[in-house]
Protein backbone atom coordinates (compact mmCIF):
# COMPACT_ATOMS: atom_id res chain seq x y z
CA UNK A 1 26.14 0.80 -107.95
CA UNK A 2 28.74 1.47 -110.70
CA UNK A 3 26.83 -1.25 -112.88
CA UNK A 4 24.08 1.45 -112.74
CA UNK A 5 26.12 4.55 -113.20
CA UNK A 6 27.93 3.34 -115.84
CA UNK A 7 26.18 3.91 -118.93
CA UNK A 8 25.10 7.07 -117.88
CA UNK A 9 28.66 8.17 -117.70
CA UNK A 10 29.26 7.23 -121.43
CA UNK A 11 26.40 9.09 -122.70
CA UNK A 12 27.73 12.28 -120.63
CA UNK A 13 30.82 12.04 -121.35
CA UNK A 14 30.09 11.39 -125.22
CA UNK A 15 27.46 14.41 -124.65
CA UNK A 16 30.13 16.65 -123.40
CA UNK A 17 32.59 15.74 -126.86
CA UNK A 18 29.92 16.25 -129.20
CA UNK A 19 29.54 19.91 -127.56
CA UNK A 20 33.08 20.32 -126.51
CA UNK A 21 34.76 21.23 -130.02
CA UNK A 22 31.50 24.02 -130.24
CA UNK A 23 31.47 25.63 -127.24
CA UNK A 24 32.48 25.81 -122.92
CA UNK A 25 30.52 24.79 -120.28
CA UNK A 26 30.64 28.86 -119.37
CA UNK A 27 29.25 28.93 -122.90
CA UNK A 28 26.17 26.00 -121.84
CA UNK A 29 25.41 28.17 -118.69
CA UNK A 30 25.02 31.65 -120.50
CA UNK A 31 23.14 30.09 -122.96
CA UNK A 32 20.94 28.56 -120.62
CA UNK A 33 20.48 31.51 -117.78
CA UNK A 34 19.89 33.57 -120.72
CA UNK A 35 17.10 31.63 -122.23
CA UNK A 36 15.56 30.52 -118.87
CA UNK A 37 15.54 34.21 -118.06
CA UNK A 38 13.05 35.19 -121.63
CA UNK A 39 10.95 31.58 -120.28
CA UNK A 40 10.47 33.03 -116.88
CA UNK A 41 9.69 36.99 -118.34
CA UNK A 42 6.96 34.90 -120.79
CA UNK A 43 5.54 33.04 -118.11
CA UNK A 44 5.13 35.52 -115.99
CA UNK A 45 2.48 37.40 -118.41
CA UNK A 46 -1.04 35.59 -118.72
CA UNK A 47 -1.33 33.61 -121.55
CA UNK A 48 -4.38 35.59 -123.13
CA UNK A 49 -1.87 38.83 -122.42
CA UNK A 50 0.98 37.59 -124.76
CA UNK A 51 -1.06 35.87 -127.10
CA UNK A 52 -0.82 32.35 -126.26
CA UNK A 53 -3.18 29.77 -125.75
CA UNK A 54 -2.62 26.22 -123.64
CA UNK A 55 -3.33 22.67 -124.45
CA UNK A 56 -2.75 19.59 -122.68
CA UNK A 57 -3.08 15.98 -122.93
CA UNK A 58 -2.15 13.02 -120.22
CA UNK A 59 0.00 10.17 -121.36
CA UNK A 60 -0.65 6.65 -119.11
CA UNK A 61 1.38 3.14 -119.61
CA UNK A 62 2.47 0.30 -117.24
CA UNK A 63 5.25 -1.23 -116.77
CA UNK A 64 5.90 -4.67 -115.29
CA UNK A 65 8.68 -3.47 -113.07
CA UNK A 66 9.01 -2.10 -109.32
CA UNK A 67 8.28 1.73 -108.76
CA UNK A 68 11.74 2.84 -107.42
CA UNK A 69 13.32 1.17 -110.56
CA UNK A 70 11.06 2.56 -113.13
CA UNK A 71 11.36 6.40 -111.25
CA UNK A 72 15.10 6.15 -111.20
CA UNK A 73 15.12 5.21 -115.21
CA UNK A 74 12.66 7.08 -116.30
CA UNK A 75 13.60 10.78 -114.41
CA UNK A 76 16.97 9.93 -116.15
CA UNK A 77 16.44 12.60 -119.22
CA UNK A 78 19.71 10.89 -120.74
CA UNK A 79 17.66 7.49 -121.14
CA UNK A 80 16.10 9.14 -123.78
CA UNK A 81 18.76 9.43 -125.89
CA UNK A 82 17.81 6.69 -128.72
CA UNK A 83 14.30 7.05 -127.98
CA UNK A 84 13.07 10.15 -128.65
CA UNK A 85 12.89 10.93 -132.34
CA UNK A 86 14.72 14.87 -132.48
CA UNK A 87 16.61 14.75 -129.69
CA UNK A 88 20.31 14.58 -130.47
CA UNK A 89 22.24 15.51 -127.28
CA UNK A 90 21.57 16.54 -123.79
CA UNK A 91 24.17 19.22 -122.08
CA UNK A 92 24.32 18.82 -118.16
CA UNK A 93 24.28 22.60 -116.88
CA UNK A 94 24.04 22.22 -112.90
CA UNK A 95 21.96 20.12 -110.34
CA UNK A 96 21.53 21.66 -107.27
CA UNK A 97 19.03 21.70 -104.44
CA UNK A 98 16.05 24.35 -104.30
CA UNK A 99 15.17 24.41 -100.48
CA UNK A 100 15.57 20.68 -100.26
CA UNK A 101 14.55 19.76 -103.84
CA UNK A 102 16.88 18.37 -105.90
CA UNK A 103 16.98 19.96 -109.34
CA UNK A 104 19.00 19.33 -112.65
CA UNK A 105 18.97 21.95 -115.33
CA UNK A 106 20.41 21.14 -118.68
CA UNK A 107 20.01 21.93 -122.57
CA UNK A 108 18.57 19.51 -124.95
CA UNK A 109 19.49 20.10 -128.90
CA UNK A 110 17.10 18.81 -131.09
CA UNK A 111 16.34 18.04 -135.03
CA UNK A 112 12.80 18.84 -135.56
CA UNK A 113 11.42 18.07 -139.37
CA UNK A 114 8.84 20.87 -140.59
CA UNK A 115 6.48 20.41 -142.58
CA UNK A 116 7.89 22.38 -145.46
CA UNK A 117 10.44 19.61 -145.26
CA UNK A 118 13.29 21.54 -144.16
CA UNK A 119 14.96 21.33 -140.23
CA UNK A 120 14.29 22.86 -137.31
CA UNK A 121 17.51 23.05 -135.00
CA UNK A 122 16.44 23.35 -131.98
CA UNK A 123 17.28 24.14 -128.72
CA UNK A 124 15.38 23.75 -125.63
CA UNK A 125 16.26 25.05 -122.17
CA UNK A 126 14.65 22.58 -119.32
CA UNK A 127 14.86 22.18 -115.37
CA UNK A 128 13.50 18.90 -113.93
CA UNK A 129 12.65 18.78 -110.27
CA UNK A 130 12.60 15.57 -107.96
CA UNK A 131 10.20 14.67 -105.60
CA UNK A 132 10.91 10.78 -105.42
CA UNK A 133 9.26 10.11 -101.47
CA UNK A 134 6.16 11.99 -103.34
CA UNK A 135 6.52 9.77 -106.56
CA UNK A 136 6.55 12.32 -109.09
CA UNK A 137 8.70 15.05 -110.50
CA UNK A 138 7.87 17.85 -112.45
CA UNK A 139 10.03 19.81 -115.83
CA UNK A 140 9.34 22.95 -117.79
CA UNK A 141 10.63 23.14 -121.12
CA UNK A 142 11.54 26.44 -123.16
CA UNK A 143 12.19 26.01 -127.05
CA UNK A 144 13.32 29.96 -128.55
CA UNK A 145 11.36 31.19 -130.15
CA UNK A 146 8.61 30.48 -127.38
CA UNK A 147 7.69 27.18 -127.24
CA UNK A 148 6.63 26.35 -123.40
CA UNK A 149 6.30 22.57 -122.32
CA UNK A 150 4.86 21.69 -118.50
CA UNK A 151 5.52 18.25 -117.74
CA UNK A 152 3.95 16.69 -114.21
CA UNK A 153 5.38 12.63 -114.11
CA UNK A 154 3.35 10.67 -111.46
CA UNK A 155 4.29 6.84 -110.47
CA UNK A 156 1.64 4.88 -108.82
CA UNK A 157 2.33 0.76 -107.42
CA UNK A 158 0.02 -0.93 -109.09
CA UNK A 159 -0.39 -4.93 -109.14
CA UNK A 160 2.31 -6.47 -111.39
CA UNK A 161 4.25 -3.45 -111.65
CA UNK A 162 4.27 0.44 -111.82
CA UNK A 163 2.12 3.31 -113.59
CA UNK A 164 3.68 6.22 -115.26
CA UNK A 165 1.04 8.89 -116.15
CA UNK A 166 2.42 11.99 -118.02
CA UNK A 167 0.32 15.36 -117.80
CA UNK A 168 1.88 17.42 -120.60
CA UNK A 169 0.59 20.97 -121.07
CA UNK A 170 1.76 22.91 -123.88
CA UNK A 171 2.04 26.73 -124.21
CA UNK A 172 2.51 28.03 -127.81
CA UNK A 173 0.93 31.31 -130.06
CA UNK A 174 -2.34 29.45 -131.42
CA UNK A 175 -0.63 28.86 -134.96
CA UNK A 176 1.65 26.33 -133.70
CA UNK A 177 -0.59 25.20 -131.25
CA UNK A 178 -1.52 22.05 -132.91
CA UNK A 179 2.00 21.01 -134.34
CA UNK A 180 3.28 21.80 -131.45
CA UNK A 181 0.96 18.99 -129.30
CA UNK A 182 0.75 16.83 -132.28
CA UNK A 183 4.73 16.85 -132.36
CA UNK A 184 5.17 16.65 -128.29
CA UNK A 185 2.77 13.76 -127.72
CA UNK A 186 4.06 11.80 -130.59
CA UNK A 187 7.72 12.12 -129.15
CA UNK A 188 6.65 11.41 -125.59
CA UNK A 189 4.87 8.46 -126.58
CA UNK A 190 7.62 6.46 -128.22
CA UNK A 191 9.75 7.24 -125.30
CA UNK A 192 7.31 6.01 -122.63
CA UNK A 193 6.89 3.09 -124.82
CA UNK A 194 10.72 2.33 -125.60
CA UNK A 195 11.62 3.21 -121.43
CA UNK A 196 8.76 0.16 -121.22
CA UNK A 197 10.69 -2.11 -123.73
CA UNK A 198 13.81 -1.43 -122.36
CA UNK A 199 13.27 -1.81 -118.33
CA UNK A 200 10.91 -5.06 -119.02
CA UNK A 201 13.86 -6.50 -121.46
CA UNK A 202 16.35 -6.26 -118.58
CA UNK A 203 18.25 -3.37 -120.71
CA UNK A 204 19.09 -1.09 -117.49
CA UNK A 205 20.96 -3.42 -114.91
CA UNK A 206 19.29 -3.41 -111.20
CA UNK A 207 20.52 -1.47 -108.51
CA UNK A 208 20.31 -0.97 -105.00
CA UNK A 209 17.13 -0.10 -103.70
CA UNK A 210 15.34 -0.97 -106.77
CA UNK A 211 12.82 -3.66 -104.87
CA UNK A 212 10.77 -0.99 -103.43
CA UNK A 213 11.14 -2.45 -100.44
CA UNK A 214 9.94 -0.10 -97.35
């Protein structure tokens, strides 16, 4: 088990330096609660009411590996790291459990290009939610100054391995509507298909309980 913990330790722990000489965890969990607190006042209007409009589009691949060992890796938002082509660090904020659901919430600081070629810093609130027995967990995403993300991961045993399906909805004001899915599904893409290359090549070691034996 500390084969599999390992690496994830280094990336935290590198996570927490990069963010350390800028500000406190305190810091990380204002910032956060604050944010997730303007996410949850814009969800809670219709989107017709605030001016927003939805798309969404599902993302499917397979991967030649057992189910338990593909949903450990690829609920790991830190596996990412590498993969994804603005994110730049991920900030652990708490994991707790929600009557019985175990739930992570952390910050995510990304370098978006615009089209105008300058850069978009940005920084997105999230909260995953695990419901491994039920093969699937869910996120919501929050990007000031509105951008909403809705992300539902299913796993399904399939013969030679495991399918990941991705239903990604998007929630932005319809003039970034179409950068905004454009930019999302290109992202998402080359990290389901670089979590592929890296779990078929052996790159995460095994751990306990990865056979998916019952």
């Amino acid at each position: 088990m500390k084969r599999c913990l390992a690496g994830l330790l280094v990336i935290v722990g590198a996570t927490f330096a990069l963010q350390a000489s800028a500000q406190t965890h305190a810091d990380d969990v204002a910032l956060w609660n604050g944010n997730w607190a303007q996410y949850l006042s814009l969800e809670s209007v219709p989107l017709a009411a605030r001016g927003y409009v939805a798309a969404s589009q599902d993302l499917t691949i397979e991967i030649d590996a057992p189910l338990r060992k593909v949903y450990r890796i690829y609920s790991d938002v830190n596996n990412a790291l590498g993969l994804h082509p603005f994110l730049k660090s991920i900030v652990p904020v708490r994991r707790f459990d929600a009557y019985g659901v175990p739930t992570y919430d952390f910050i995510a600081y990304e370098d978006i290009p615009l089209p105008d070629g300058t850069t978009f810093h940005g920084v997105t609130v999230a909260q995953q939610r695990f419901f491994a027995s039920a093969r699937y967990y869910d996120a919501d995403s929050y990007d000031v100054p509105g951008i909403v993300t809705h992300q539902h991961i299913t796993f399904k045993r399939v013969r030679g391995g495991t399918q990941v399906t991705e239903h990604l909805t998007f929630e932005a004001p319809p003039l970034y509507i179409s950068q905004t899915v454009q930019g999302g599904v290109y992202a998402h893409a080359l990290v389901q298909n670089g979590l592929k290359s890296r779990i078929e090549s052996g790159y995460f070691k095994d751990c306990a309980g990865d056979d998916d034996a019952d």
